[in-house]
C-alpha atoms as a PDB file:
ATOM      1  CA  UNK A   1       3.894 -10.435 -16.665  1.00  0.00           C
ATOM      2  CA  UNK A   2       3.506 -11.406 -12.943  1.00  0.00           C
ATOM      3  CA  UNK A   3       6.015 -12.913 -11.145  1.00  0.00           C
ATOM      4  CA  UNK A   4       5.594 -14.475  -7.573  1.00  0.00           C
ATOM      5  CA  UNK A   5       4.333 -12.765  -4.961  1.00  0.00           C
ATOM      6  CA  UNK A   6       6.301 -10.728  -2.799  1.00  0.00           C
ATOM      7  CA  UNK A   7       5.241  -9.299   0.032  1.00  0.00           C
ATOM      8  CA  UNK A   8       1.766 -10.064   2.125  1.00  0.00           C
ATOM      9  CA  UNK A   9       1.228  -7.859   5.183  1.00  0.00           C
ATOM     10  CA  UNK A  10      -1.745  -7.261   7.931  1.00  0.00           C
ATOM     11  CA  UNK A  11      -2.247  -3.755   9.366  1.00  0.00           C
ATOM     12  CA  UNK A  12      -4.985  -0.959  10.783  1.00  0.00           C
ATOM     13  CA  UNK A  13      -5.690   2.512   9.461  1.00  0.00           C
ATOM     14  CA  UNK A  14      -4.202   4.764  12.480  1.00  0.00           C
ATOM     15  CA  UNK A  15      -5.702   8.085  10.852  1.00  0.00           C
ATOM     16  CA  UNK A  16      -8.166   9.322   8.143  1.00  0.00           C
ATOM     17  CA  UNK A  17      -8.978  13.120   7.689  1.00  0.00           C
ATOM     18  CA  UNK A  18     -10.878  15.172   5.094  1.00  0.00           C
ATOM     19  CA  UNK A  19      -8.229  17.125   2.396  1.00  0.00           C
ATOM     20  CA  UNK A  20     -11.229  18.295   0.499  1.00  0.00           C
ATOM     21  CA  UNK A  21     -15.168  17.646   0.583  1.00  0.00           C
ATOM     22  CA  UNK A  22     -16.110  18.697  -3.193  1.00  0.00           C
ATOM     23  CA  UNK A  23     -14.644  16.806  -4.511  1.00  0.00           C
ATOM     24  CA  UNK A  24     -14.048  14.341  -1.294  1.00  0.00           C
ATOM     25  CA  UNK A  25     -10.517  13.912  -1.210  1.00  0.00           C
ATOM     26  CA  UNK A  26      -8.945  11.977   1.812  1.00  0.00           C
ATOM     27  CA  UNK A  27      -5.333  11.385   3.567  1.00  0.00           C
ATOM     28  CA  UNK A  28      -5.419   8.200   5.254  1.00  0.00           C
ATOM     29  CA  UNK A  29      -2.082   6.842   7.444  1.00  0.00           C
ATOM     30  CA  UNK A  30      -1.731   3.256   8.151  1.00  0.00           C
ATOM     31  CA  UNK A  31       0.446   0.824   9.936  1.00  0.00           C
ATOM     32  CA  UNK A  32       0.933  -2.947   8.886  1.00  0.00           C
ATOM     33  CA  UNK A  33       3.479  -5.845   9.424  1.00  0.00           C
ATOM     34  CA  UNK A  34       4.329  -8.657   7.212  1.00  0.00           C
ATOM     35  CA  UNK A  35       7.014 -10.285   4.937  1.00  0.00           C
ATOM     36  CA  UNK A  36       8.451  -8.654   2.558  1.00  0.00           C
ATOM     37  CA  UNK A  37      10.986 -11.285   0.050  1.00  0.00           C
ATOM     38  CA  UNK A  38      10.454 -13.775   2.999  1.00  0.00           C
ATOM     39  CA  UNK A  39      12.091 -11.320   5.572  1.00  0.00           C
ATOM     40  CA  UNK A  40       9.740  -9.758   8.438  1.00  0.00           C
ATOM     41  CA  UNK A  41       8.970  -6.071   8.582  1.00  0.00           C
ATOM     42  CA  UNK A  42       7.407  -3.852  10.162  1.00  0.00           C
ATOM     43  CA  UNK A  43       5.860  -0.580   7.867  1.00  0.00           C
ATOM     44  CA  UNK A  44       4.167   2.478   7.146  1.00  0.00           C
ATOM     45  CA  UNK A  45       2.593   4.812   4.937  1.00  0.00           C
ATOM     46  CA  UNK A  46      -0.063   7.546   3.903  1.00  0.00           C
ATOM     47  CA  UNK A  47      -1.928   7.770   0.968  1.00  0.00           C
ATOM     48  CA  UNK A  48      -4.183  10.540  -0.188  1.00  0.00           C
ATOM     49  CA  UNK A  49      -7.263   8.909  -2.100  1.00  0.00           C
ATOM     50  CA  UNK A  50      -9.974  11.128  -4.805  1.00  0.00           C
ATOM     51  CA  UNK A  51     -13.922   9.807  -5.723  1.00  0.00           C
ATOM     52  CA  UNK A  52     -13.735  10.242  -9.388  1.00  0.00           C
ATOM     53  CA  UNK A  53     -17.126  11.347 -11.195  1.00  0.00           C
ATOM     54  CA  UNK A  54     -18.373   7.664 -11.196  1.00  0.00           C
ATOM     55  CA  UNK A  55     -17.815   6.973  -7.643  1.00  0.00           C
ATOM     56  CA  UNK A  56     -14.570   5.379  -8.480  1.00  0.00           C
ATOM     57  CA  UNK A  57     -11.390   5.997  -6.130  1.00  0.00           C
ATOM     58  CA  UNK A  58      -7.766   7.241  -7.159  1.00  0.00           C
ATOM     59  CA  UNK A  59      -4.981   7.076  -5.080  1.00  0.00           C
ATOM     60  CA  UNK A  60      -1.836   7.997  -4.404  1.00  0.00           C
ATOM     61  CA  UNK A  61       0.503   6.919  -1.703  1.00  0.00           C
ATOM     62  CA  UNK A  62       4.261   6.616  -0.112  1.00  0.00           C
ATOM     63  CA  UNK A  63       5.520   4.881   3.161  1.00  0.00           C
ATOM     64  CA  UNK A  64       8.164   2.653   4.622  1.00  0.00           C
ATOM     65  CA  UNK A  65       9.358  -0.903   5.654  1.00  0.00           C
ATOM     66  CA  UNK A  66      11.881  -1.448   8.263  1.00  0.00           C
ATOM     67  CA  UNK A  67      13.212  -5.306   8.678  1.00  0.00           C
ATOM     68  CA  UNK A  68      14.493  -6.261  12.340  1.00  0.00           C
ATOM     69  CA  UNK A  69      17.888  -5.666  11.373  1.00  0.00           C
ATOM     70  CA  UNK A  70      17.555  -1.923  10.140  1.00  0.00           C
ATOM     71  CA  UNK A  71      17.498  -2.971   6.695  1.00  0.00           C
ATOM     72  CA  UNK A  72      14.741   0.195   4.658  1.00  0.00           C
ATOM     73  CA  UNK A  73      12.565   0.333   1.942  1.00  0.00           C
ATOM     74  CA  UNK A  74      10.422   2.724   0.916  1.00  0.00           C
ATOM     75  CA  UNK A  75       7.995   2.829  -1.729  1.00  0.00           C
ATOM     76  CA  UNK A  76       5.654   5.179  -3.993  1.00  0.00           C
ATOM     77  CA  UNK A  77       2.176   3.999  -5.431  1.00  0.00           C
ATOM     78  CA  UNK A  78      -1.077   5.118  -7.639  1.00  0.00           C
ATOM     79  CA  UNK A  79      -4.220   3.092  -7.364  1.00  0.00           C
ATOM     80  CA  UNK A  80      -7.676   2.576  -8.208  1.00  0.00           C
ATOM     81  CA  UNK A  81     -10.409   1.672  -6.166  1.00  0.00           C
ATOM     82  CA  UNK A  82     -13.736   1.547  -4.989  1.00  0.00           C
ATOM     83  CA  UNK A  83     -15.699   1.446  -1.585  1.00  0.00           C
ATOM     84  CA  UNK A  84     -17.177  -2.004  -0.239  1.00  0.00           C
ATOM     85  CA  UNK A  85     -20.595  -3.376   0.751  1.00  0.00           C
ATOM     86  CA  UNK A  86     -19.202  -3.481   3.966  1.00  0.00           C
ATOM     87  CA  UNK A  87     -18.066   0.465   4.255  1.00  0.00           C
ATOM     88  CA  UNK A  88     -14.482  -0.636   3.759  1.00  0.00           C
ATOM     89  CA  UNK A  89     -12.192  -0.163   0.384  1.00  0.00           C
ATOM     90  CA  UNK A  90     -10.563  -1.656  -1.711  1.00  0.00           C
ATOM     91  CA  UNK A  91      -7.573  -1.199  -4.370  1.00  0.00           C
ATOM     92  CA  UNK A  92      -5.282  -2.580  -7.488  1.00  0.00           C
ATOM     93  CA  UNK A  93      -2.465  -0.691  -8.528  1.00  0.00           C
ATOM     94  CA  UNK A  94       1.037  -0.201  -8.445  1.00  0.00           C
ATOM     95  CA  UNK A  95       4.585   0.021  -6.143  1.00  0.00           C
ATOM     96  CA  UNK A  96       7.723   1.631  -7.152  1.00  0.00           C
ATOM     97  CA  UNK A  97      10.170   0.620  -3.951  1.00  0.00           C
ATOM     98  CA  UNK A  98      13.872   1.757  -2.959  1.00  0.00           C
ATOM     99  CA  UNK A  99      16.519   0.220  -0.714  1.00  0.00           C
ATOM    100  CA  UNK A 100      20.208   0.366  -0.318  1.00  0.00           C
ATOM    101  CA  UNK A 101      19.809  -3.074   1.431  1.00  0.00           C
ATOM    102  CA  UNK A 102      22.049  -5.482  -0.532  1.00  0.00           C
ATOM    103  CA  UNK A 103      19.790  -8.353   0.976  1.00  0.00           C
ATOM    104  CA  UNK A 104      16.606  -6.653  -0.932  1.00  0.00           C
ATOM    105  CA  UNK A 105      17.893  -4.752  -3.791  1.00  0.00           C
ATOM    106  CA  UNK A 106      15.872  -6.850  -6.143  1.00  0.00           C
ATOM    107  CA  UNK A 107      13.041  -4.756  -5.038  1.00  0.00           C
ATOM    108  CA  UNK A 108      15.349  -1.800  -7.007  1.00  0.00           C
ATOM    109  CA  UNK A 109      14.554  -3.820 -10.518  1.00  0.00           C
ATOM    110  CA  UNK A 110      11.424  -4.292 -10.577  1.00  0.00           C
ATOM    111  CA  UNK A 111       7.552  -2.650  -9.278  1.00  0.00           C
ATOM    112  CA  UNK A 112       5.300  -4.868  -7.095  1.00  0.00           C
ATOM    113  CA  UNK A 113       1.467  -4.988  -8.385  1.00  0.00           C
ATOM    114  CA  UNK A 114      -0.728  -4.893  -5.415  1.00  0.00           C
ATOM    115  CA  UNK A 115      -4.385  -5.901  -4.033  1.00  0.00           C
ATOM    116  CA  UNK A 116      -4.473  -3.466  -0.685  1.00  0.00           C
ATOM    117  CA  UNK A 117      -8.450  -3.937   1.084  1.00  0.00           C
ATOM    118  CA  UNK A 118      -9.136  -1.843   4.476  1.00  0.00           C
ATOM    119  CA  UNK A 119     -12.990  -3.035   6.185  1.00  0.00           C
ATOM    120  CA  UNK A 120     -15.082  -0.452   7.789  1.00  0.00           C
ATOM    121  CA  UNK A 121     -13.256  -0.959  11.304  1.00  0.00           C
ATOM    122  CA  UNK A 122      -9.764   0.091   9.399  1.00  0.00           C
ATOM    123  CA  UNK A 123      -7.991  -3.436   9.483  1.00  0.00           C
ATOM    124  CA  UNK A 124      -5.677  -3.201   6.205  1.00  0.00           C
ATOM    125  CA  UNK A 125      -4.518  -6.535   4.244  1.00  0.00           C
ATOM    126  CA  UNK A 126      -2.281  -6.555   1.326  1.00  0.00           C
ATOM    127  CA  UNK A 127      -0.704  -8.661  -1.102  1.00  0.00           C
ATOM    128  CA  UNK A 128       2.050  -7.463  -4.061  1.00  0.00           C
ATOM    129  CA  UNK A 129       3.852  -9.361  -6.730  1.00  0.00           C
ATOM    130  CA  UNK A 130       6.793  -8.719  -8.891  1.00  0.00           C
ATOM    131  CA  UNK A 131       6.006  -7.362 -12.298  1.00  0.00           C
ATOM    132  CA  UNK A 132       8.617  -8.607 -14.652  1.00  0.00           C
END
């Protein structure tokens, strides 16, 4: 079941290069900012993403949020996708996260579902929520 959502953050892809061209596989690195349980954070993270035989994108990814006060989390995902009318792309999957931050160790308990959309010029937006 989903729970309330738990993080929303804004962001632009800083690189994209070419793993493999048959079939196209691509590493793309990103940068965003946002809240994360109501606290600010700044983060990062790469993801390598596959066109499946029907056009379809899979995805795997890791990366990092820091808070202002030095607080980390870092995360692991899988996704699927699929490109945009407007050249961008977008995804639904999944977020397995890790702190040691007592202020955010409820992101230890449970993963985040997410909705992650980049447009053509490389702006990212996302939105997770708790999975109970």
């Amino acid at each position: 079941m989903l729970g309330e959502q738990i993080a929303e953050t804004r962001g632009k892809r800083i690189v994209r290069r070419v793993l493999s061209s048959d079939p196209l596989k691509v590493e793309v690195s990103f940068e965003d900012s946002g809240k994360l349980l109501g606290v600010e954070v700044n983060g990062f993270g790469t993801y390598c993403a596959q066109v499946q035989a029907d056009g379809r994108l899979y995805g795997e990814g890791e990366g990092a949020y820091m808070t202002k006060t030095g607080d980390m989390v870092s995360w692991k995902g899988s996704a699927r996708g699929n490109f945009t009318q407007d050249g961008g792309v977008s995804y639904r999957g999944i977020l397995y996260y890790r702190t040691a931050s007592e202020k955010l160790a409820r992101l230890n308990a449970a993963p985040g579902v997410f909705e992650y959309e980049s447009d053509a010029q490389g702006s990212t937006h996302s939105k997770v929520w708790e999975w109970k």
